[in-house]
Protein backbone atom coordinates (compact mmCIF):
# COMPACT_ATOMS: atom_id res chain seq x y z
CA UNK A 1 -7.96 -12.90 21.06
CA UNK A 2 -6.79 -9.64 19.60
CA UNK A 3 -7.84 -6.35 19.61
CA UNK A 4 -8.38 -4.68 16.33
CA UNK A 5 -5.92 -1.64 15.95
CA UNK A 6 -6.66 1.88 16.69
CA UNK A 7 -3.42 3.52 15.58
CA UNK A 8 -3.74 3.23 11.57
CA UNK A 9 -7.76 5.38 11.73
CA UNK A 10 -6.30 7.56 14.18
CA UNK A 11 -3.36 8.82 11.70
CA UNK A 12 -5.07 8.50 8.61
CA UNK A 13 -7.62 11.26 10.27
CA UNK A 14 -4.39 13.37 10.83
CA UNK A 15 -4.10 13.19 7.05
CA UNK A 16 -7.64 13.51 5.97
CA UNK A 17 -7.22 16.75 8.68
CA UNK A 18 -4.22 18.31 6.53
CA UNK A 19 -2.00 17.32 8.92
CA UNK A 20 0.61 15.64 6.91
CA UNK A 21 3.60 17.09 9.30
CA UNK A 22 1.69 15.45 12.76
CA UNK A 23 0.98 12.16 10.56
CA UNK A 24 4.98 11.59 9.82
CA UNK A 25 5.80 11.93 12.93
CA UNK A 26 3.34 9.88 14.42
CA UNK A 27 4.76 7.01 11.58
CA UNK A 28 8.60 7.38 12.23
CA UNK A 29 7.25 6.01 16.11
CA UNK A 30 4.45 3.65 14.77
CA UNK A 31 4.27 0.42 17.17
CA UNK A 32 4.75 -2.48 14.43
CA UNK A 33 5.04 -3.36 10.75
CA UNK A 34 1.69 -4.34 10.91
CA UNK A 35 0.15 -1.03 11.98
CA UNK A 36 1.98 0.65 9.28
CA UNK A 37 0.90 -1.91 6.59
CA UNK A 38 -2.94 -1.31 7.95
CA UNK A 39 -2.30 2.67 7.48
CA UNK A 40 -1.20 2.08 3.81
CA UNK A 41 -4.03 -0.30 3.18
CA UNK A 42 -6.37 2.42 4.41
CA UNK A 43 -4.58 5.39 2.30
CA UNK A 44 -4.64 3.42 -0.77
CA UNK A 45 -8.37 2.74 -0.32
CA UNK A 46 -9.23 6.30 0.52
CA UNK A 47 -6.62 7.09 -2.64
CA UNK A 48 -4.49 9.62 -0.51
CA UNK A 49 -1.19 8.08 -1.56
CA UNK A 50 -0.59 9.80 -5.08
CA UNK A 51 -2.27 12.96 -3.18
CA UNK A 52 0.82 12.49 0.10
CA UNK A 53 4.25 11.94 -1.77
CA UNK A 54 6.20 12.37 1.67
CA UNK A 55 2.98 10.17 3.94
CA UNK A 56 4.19 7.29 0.97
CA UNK A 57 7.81 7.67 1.51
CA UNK A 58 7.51 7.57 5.56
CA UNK A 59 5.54 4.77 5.48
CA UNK A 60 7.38 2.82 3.17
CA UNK A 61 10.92 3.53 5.15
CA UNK A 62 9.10 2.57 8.20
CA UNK A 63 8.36 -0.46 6.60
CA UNK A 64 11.53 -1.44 5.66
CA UNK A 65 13.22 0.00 9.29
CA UNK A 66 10.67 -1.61 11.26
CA UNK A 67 11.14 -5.09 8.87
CA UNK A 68 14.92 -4.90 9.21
CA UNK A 69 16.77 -7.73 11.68
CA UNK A 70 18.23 -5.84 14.16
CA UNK A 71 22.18 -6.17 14.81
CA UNK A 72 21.98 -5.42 18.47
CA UNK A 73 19.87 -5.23 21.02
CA UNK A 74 20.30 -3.04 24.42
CA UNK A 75 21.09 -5.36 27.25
């Protein structure tokens, strides 16, 4: 059984605050693709997206890093 996630509400109140800056950060160290997928399903919804050009473009890198095979792992 799973726990529903509390990081996605938690940084879309950052942005809903004005805190775009504190938001991006918090994405660039988001725990999984999922999380980040659940933040953009919950800007698009509130329609924040168009309004946060740069909370778009984190999210969507963050996508794609997080996504990404990785070539090496750290023994």
């Amino acid at each position: 059984m799973s726990r529903p996630g509390v990081w996605a509400p938690k940084v879309l109140a950052l942005i809903k605050g004005g805190n775009s800056a504190a938001a991006i950060a918090q994405i660039k160290v988001a725990p999984t693709v999922k999380d980040v997928q659940d933040l953009r399903k919950l800007l698009t919804t509130a329609k924040l997206l168009s309004a946060h050009p740069n909370v778009d473009a984190a999210t969507t890198d963050m996508i794609a890093a997080l996504s990404a095979p990785r070539l090496h792992r750290s023994p």
